[in-house]
PDB file of N, CA and C in Angstrom:
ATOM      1  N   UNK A   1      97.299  84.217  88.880  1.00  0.00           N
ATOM      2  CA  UNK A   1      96.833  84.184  87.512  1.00  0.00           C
ATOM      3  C   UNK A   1      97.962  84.641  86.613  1.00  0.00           C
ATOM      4  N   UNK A   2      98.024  83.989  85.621  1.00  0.00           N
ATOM      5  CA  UNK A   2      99.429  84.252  84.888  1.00  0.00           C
ATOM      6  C   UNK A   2      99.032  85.308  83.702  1.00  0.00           C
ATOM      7  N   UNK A   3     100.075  86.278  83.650  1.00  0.00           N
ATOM      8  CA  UNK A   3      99.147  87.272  82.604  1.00  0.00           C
ATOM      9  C   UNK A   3      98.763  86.754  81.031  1.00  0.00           C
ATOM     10  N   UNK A   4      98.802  85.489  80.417  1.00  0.00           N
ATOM     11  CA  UNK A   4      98.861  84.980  79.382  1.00  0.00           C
ATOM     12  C   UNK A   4      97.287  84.660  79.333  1.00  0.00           C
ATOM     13  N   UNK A   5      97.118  84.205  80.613  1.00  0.00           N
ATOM     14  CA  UNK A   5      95.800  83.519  80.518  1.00  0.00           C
ATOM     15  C   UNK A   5      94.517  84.735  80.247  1.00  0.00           C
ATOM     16  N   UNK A   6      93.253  83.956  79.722  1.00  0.00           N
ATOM     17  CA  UNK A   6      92.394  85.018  79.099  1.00  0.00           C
ATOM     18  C   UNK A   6      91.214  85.493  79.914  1.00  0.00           C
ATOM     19  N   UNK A   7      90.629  86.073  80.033  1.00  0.00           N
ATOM     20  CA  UNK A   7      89.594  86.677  80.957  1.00  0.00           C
ATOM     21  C   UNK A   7      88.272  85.735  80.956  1.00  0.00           C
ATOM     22  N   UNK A   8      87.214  86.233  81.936  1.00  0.00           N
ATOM     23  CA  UNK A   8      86.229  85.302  82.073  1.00  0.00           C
ATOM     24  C   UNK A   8      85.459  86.412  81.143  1.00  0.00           C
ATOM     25  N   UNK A   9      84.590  85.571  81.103  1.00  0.00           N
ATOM     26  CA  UNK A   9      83.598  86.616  79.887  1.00  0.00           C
ATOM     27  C   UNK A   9      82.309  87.772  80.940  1.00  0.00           C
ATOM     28  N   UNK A  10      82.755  87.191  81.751  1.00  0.00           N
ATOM     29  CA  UNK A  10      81.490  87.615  82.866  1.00  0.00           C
ATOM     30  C   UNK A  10      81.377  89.419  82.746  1.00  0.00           C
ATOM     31  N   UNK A  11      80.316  90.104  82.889  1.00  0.00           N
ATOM     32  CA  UNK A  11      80.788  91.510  82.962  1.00  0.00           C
ATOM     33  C   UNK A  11      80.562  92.050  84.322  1.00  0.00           C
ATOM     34  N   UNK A  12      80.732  93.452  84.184  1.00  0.00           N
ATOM     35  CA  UNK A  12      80.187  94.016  85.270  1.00  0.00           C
ATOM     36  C   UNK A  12      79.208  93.659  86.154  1.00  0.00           C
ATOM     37  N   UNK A  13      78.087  93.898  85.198  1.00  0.00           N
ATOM     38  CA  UNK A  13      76.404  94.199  85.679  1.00  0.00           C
ATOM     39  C   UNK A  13      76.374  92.804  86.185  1.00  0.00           C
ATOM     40  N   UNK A  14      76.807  91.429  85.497  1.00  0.00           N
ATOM     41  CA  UNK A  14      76.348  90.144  86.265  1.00  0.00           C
ATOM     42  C   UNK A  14      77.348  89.617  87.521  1.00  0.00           C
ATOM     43  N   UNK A  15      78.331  90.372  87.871  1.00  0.00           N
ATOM     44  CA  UNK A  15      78.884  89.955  88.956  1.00  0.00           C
ATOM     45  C   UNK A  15      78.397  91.121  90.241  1.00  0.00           C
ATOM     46  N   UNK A  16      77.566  92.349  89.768  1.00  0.00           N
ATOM     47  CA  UNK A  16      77.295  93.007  90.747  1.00  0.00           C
ATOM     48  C   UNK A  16      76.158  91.834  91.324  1.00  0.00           C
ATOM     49  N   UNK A  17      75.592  91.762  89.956  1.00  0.00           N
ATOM     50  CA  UNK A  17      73.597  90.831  90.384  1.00  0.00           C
ATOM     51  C   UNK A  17      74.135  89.498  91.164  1.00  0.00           C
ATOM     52  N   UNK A  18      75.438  88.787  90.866  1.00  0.00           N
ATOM     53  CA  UNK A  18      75.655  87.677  91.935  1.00  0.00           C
ATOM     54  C   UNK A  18      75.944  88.010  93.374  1.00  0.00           C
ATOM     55  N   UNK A  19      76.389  89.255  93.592  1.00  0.00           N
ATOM     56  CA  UNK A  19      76.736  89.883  94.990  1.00  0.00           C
ATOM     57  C   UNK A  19      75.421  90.357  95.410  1.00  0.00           C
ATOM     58  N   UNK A  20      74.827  91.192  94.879  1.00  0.00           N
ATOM     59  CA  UNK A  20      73.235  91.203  95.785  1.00  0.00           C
ATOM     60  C   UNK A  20      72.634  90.206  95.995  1.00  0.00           C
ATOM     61  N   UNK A  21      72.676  89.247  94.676  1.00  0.00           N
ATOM     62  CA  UNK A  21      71.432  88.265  95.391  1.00  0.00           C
ATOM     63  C   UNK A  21      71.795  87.485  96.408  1.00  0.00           C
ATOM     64  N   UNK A  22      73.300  87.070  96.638  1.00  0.00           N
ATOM     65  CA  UNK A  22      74.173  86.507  97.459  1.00  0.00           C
ATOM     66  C   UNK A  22      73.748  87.250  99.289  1.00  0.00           C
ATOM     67  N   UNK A  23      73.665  88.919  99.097  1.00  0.00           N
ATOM     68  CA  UNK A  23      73.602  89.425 100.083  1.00  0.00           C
ATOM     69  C   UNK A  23      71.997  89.438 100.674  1.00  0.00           C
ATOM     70  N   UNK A  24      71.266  89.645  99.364  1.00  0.00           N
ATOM     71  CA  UNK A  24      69.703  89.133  99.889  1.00  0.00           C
ATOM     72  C   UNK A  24      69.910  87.781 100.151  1.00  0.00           C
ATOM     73  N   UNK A  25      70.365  87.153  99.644  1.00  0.00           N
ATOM     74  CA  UNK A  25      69.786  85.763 100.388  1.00  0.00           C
ATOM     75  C   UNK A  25      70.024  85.655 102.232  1.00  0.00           C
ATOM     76  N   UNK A  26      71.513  86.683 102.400  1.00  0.00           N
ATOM     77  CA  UNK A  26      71.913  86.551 103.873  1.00  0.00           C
ATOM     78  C   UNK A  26      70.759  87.283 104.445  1.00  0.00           C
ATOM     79  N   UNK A  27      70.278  88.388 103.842  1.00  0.00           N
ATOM     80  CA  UNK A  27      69.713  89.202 104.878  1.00  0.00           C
ATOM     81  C   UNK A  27      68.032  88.507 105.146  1.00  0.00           C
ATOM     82  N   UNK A  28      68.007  87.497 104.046  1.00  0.00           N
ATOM     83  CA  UNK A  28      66.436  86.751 104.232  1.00  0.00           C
ATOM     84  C   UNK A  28      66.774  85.911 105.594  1.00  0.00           C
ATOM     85  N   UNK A  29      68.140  84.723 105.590  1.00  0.00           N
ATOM     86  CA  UNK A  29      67.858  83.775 106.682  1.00  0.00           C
ATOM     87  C   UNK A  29      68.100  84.578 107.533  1.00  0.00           C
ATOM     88  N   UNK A  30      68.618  86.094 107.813  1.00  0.00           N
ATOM     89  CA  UNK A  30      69.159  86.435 109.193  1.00  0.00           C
ATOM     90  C   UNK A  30      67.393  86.647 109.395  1.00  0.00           C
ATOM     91  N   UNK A  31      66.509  87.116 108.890  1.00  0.00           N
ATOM     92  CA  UNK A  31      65.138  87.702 109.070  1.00  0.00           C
ATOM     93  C   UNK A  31      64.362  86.475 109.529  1.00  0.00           C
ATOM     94  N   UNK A  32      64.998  85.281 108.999  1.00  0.00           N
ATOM     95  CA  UNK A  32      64.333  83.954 109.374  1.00  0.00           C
ATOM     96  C   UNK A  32      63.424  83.547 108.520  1.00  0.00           C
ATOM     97  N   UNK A  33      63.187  84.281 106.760  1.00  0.00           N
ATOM     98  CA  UNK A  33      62.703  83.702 105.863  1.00  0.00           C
ATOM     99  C   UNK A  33      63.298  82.735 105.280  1.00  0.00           C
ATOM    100  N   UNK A  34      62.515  81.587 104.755  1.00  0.00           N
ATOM    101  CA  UNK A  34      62.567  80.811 103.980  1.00  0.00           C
ATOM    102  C   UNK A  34      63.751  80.860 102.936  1.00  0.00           C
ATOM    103  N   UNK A  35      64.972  80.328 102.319  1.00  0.00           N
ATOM    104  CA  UNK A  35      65.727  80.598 101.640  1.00  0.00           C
ATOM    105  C   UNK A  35      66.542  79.143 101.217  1.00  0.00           C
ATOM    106  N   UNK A  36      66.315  79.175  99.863  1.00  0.00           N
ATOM    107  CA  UNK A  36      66.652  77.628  99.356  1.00  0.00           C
ATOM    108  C   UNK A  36      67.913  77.514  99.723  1.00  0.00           C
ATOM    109  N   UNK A  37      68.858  76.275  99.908  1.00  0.00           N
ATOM    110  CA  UNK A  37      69.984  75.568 100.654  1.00  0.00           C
ATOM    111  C   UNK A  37      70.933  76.563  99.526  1.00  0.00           C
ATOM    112  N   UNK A  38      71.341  77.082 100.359  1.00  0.00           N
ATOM    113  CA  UNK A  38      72.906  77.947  99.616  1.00  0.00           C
ATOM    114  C   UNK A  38      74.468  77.509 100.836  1.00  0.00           C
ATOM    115  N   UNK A  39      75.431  76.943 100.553  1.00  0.00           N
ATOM    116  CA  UNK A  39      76.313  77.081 101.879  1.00  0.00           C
ATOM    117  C   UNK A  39      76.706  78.324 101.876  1.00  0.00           C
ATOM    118  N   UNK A  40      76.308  79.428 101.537  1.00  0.00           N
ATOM    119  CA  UNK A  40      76.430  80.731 102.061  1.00  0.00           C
ATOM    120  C   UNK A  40      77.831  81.451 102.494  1.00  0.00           C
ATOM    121  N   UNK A  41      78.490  82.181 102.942  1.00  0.00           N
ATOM    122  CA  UNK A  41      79.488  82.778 102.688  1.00  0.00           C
ATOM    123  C   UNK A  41      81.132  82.186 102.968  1.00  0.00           C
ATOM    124  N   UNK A  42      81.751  81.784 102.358  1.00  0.00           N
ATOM    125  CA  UNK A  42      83.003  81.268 102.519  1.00  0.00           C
ATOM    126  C   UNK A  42      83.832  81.753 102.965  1.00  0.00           C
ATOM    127  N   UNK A  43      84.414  81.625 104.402  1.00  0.00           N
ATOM    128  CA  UNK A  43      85.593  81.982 105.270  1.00  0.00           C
ATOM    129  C   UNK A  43      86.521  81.525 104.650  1.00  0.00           C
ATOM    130  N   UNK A  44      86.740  80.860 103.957  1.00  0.00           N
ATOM    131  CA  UNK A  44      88.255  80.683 103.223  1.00  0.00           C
ATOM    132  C   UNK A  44      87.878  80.776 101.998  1.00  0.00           C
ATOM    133  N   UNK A  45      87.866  81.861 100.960  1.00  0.00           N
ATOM    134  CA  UNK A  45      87.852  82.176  99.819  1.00  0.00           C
ATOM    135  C   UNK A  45      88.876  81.753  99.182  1.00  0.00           C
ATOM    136  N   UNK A  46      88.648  81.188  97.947  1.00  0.00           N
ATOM    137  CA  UNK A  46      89.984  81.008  96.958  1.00  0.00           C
ATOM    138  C   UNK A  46      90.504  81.981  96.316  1.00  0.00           C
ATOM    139  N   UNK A  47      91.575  82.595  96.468  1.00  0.00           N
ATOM    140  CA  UNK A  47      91.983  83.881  96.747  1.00  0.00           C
ATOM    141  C   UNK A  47      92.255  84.462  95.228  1.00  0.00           C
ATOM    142  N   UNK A  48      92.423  82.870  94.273  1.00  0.00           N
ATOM    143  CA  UNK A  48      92.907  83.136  92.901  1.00  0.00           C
ATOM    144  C   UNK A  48      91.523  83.537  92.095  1.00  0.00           C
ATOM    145  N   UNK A  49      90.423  82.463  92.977  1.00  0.00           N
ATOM    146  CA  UNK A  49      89.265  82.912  91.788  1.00  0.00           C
ATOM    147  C   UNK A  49      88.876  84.284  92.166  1.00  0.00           C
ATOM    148  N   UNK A  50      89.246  84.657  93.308  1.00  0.00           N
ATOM    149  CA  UNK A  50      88.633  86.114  93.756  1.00  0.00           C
ATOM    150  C   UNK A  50      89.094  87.265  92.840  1.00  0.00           C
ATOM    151  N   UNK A  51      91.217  87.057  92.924  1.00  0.00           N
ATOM    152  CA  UNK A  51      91.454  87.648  91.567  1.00  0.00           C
ATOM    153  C   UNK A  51      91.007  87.987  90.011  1.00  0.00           C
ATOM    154  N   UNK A  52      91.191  86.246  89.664  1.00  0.00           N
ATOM    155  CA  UNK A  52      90.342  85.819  88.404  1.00  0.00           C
ATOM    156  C   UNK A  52      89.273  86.839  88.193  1.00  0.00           C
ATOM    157  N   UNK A  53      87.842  86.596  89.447  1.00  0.00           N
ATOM    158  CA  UNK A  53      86.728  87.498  89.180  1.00  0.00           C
ATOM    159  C   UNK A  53      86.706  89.142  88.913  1.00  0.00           C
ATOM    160  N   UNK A  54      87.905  89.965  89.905  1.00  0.00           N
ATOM    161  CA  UNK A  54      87.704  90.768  90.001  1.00  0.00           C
ATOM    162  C   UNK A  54      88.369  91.400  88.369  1.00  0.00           C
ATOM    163  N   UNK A  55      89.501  91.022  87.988  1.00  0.00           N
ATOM    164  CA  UNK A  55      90.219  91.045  87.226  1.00  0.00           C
ATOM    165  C   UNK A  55      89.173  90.830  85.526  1.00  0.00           C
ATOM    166  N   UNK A  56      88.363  90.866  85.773  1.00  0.00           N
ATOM    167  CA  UNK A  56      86.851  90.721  84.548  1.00  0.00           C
ATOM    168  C   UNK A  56      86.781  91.441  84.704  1.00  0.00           C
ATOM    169  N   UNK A  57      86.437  92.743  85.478  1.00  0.00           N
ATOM    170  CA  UNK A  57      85.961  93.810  85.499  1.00  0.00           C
ATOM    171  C   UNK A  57      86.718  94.942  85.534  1.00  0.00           C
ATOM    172  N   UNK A  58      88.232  94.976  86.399  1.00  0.00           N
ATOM    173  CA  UNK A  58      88.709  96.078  86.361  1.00  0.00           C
ATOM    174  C   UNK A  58      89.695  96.138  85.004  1.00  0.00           C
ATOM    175  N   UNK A  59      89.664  96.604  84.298  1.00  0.00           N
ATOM    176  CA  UNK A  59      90.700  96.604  82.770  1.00  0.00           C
ATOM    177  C   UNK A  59      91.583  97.541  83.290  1.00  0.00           C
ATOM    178  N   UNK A  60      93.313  96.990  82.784  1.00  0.00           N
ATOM    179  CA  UNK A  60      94.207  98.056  83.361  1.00  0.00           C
ATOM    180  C   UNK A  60      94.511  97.722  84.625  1.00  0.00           C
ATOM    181  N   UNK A  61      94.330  96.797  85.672  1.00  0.00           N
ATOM    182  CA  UNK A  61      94.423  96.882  86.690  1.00  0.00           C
ATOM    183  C   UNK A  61      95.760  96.631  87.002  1.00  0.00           C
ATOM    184  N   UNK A  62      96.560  96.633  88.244  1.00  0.00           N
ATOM    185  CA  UNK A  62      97.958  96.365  88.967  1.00  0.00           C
ATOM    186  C   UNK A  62      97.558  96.029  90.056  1.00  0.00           C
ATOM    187  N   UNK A  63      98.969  95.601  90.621  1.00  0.00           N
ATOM    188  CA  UNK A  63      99.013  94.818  92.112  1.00  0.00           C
ATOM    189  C   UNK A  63      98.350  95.684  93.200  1.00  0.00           C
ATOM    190  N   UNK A  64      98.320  97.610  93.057  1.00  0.00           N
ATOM    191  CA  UNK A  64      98.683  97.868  94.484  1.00  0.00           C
ATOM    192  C   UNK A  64      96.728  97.991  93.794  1.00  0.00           C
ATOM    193  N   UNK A  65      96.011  98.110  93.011  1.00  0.00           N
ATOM    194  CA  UNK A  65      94.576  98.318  92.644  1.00  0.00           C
ATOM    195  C   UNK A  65      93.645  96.869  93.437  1.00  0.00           C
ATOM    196  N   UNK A  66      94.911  96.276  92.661  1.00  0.00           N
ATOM    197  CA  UNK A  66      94.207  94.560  93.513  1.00  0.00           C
ATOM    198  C   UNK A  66      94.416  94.128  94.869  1.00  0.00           C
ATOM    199  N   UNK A  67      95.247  94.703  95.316  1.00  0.00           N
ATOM    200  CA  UNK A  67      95.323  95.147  96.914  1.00  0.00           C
ATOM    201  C   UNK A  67      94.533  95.657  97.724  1.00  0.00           C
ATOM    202  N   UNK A  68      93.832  97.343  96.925  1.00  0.00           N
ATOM    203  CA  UNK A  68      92.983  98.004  97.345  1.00  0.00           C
ATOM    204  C   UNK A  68      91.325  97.684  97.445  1.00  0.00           C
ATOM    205  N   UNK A  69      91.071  96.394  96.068  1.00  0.00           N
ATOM    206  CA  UNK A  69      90.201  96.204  95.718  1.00  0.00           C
ATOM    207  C   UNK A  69      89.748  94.736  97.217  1.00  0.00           C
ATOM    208  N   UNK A  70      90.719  94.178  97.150  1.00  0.00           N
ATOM    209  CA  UNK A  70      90.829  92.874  98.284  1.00  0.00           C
ATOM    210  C   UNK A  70      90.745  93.892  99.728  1.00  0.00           C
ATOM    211  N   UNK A  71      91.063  94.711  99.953  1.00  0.00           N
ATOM    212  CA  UNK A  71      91.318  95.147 101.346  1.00  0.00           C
ATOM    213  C   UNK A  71      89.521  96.195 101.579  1.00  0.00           C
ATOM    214  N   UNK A  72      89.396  96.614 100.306  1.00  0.00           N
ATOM    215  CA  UNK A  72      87.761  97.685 100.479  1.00  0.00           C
ATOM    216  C   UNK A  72      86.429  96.072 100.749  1.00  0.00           C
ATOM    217  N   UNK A  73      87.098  94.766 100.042  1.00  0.00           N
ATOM    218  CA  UNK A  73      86.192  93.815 100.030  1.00  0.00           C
ATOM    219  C   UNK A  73      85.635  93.502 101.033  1.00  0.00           C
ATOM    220  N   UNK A  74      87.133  92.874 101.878  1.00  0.00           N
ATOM    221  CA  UNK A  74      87.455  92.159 103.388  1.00  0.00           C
ATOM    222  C   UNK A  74      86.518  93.039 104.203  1.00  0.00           C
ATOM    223  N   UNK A  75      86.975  94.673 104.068  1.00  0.00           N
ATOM    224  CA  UNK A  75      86.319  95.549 105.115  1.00  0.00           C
ATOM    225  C   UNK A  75      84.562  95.906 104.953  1.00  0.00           C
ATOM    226  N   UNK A  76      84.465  95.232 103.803  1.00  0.00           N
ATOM    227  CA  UNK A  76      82.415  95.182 103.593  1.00  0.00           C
ATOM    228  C   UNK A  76      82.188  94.212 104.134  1.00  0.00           C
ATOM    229  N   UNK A  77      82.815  92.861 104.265  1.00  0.00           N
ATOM    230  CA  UNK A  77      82.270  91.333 104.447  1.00  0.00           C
ATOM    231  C   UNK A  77      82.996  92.014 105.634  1.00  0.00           C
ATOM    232  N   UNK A  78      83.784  91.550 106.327  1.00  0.00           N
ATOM    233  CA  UNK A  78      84.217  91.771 107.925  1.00  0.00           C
ATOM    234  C   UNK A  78      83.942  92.632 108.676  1.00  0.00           C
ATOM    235  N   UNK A  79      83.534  93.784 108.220  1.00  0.00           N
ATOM    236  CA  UNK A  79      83.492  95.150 109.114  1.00  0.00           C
ATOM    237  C   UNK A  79      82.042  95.116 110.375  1.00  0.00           C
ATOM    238  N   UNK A  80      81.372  94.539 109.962  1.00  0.00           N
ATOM    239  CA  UNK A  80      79.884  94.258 110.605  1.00  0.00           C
ATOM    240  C   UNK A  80      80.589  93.777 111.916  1.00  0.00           C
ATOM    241  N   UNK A  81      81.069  92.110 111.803  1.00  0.00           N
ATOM    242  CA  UNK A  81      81.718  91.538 112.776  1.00  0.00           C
ATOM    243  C   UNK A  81      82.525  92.203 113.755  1.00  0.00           C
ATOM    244  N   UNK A  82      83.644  92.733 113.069  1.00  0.00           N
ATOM    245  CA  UNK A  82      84.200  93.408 113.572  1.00  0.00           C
ATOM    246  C   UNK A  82      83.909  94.640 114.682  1.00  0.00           C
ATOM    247  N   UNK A  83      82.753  95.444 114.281  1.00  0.00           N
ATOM    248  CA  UNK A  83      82.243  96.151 115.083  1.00  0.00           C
ATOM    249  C   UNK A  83      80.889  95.694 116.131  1.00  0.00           C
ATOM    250  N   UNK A  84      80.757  94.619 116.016  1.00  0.00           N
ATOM    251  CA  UNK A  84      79.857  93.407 117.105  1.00  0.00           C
ATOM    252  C   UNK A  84      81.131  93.328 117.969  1.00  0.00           C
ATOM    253  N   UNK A  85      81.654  93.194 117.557  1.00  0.00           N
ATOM    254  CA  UNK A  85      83.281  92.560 118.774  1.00  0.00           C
ATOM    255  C   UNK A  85      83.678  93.617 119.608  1.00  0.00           C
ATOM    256  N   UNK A  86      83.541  94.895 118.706  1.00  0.00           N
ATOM    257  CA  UNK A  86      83.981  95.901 119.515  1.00  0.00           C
ATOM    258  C   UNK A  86      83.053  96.099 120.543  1.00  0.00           C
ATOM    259  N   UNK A  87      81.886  96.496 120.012  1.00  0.00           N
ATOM    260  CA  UNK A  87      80.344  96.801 121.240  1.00  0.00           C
ATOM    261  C   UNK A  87      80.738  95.704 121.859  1.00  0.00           C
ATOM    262  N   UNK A  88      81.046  94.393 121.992  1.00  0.00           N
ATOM    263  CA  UNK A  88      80.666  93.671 123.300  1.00  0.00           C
ATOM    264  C   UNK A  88      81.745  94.187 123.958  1.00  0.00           C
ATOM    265  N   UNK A  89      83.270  94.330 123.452  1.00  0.00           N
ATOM    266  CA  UNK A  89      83.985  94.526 124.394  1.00  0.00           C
ATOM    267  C   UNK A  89      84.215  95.751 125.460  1.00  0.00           C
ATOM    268  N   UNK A  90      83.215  96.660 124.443  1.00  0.00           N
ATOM    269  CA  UNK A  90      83.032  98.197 125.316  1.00  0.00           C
ATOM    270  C   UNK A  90      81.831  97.859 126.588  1.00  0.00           C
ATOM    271  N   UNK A  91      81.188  97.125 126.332  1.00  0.00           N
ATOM    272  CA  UNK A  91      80.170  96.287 126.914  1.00  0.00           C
ATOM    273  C   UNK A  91      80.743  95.873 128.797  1.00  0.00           C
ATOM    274  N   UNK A  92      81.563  94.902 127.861  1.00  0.00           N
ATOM    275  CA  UNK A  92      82.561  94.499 129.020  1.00  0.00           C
ATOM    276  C   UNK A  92      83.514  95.226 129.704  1.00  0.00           C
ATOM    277  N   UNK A  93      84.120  95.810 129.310  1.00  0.00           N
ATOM    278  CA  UNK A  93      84.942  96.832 129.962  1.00  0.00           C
ATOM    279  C   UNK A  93      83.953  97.435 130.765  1.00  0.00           C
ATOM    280  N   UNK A  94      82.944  98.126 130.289  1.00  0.00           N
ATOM    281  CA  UNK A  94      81.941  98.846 131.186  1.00  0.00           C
ATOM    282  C   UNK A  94      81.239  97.676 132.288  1.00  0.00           C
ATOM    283  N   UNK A  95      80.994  96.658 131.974  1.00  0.00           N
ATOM    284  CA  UNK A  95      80.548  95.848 133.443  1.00  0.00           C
ATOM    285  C   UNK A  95      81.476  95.427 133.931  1.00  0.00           C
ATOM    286  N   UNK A  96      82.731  95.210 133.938  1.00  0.00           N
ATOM    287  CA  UNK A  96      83.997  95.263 134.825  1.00  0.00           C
ATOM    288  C   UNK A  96      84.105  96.119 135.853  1.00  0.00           C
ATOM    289  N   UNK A  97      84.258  97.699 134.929  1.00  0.00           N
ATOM    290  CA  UNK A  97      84.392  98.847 135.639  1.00  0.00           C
ATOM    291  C   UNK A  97      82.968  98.943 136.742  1.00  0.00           C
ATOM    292  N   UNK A  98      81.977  98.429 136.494  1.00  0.00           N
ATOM    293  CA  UNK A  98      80.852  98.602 137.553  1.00  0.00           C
ATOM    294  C   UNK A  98      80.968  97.666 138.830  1.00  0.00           C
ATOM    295  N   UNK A  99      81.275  96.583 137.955  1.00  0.00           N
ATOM    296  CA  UNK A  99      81.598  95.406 138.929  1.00  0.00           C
ATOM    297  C   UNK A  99      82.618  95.645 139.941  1.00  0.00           C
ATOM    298  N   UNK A 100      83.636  96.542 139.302  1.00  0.00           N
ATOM    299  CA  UNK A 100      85.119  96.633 140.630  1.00  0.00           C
ATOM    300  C   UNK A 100      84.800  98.185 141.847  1.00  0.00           C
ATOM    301  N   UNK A 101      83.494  99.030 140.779  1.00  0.00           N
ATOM    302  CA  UNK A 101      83.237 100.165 141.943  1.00  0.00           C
ATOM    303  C   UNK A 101      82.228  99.667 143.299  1.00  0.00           C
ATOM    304  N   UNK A 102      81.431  98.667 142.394  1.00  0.00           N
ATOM    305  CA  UNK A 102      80.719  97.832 143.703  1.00  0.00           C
ATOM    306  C   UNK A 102      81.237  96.724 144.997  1.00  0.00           C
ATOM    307  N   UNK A 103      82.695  96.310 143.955  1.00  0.00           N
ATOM    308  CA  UNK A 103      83.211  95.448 145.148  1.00  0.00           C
ATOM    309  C   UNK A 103      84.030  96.141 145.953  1.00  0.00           C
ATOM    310  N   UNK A 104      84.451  97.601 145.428  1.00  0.00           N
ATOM    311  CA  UNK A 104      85.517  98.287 146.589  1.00  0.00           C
ATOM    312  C   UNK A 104      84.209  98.557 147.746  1.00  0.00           C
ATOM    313  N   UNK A 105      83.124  99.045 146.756  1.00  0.00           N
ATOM    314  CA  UNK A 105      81.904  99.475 148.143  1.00  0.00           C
ATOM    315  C   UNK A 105      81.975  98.471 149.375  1.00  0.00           C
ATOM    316  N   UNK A 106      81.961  97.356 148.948  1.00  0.00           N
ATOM    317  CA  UNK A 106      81.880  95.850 149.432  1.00  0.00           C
ATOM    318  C   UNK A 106      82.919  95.834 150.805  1.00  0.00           C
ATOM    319  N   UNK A 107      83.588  95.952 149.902  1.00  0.00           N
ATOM    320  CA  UNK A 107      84.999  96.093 150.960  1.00  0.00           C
ATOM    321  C   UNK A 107      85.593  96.705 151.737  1.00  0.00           C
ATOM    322  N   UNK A 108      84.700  98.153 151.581  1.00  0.00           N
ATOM    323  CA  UNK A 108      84.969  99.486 152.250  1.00  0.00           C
ATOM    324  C   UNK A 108      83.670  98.904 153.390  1.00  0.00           C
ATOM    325  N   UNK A 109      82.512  98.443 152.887  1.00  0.00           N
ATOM    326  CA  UNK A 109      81.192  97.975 154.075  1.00  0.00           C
ATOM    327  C   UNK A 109      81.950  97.156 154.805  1.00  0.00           C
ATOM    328  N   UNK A 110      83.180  95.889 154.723  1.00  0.00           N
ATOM    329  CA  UNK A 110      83.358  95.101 155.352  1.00  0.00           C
ATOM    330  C   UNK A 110      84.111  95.637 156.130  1.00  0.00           C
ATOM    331  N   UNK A 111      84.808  96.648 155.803  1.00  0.00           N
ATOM    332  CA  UNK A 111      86.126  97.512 156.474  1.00  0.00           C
ATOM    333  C   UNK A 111      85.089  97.865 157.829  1.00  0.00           C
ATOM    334  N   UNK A 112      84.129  98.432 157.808  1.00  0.00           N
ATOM    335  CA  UNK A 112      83.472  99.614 158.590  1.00  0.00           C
ATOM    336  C   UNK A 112      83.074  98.252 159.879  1.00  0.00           C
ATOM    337  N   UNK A 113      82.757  97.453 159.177  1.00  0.00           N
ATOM    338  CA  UNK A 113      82.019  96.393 160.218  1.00  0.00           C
ATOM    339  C   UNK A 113      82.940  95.763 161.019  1.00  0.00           C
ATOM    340  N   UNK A 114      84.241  95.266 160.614  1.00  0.00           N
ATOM    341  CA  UNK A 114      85.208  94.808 161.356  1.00  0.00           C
ATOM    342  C   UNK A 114      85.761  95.906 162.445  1.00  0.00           C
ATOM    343  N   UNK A 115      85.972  96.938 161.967  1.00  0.00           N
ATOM    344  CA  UNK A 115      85.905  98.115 163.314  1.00  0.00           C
ATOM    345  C   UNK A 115      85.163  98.144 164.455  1.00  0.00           C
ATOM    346  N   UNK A 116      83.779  98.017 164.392  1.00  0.00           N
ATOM    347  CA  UNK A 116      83.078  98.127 165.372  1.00  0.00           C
ATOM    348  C   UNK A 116      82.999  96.688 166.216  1.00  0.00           C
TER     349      UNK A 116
END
């Protein structure tokens, strides 16, 4: 965004009310209610209108604010995921680790039997 250009008129209060209703609408289809056709959250955000938007609201702002503001975002929208990924992988690690104390058993039973 070039600093010449002029702001959106949008304020505060109506870009908070587009983010809740945005987030109720997710938390209706995850519940499995009814919820009119929205394509719903965009993995590739346009990074300028994201600026653009945020840049309505914060007055005064700089690069390292719009940095902070993009990085607190990412970690509300991603962080959920992110910690699903982790539980499965602690998940897995833990049925690995069960899986390899049962096959030494395995192998220690086969040990005993080939002896005799």
């Amino acid at each position: 965004m070039r600093v010449g250009e002029s702001r959106n008129s949008a304020c505060a209060g109506c870009l908070q009310l587009e983010e809740e209703r945005r987030d109720v609408r997710q938390r209706l289809a995850a519940s499995g209610q009814y919820v009119a056709f929205s394509p719903g959250p965009n993995p590739y955000p346009n990074v300028e209108d994201q600026l653009r938007r945020w840049l309505t609201i914060a007055h005064g702002a700089d690069a390292a604010g719009g940095f902070r503001a993009g990085r607190t975002r990412l970690a509300r929208v991603i962080g959920p995921r992110l910690q699903d990924w982790e539980a499965q992988y602690v998940r897995a690690r833990r049925d690995n680790a069960g899986l390899r104390t049962h096959l030494t058993a395995l192998v220690a039973e086969i040990g005993r039997h080939e002896v005799r």
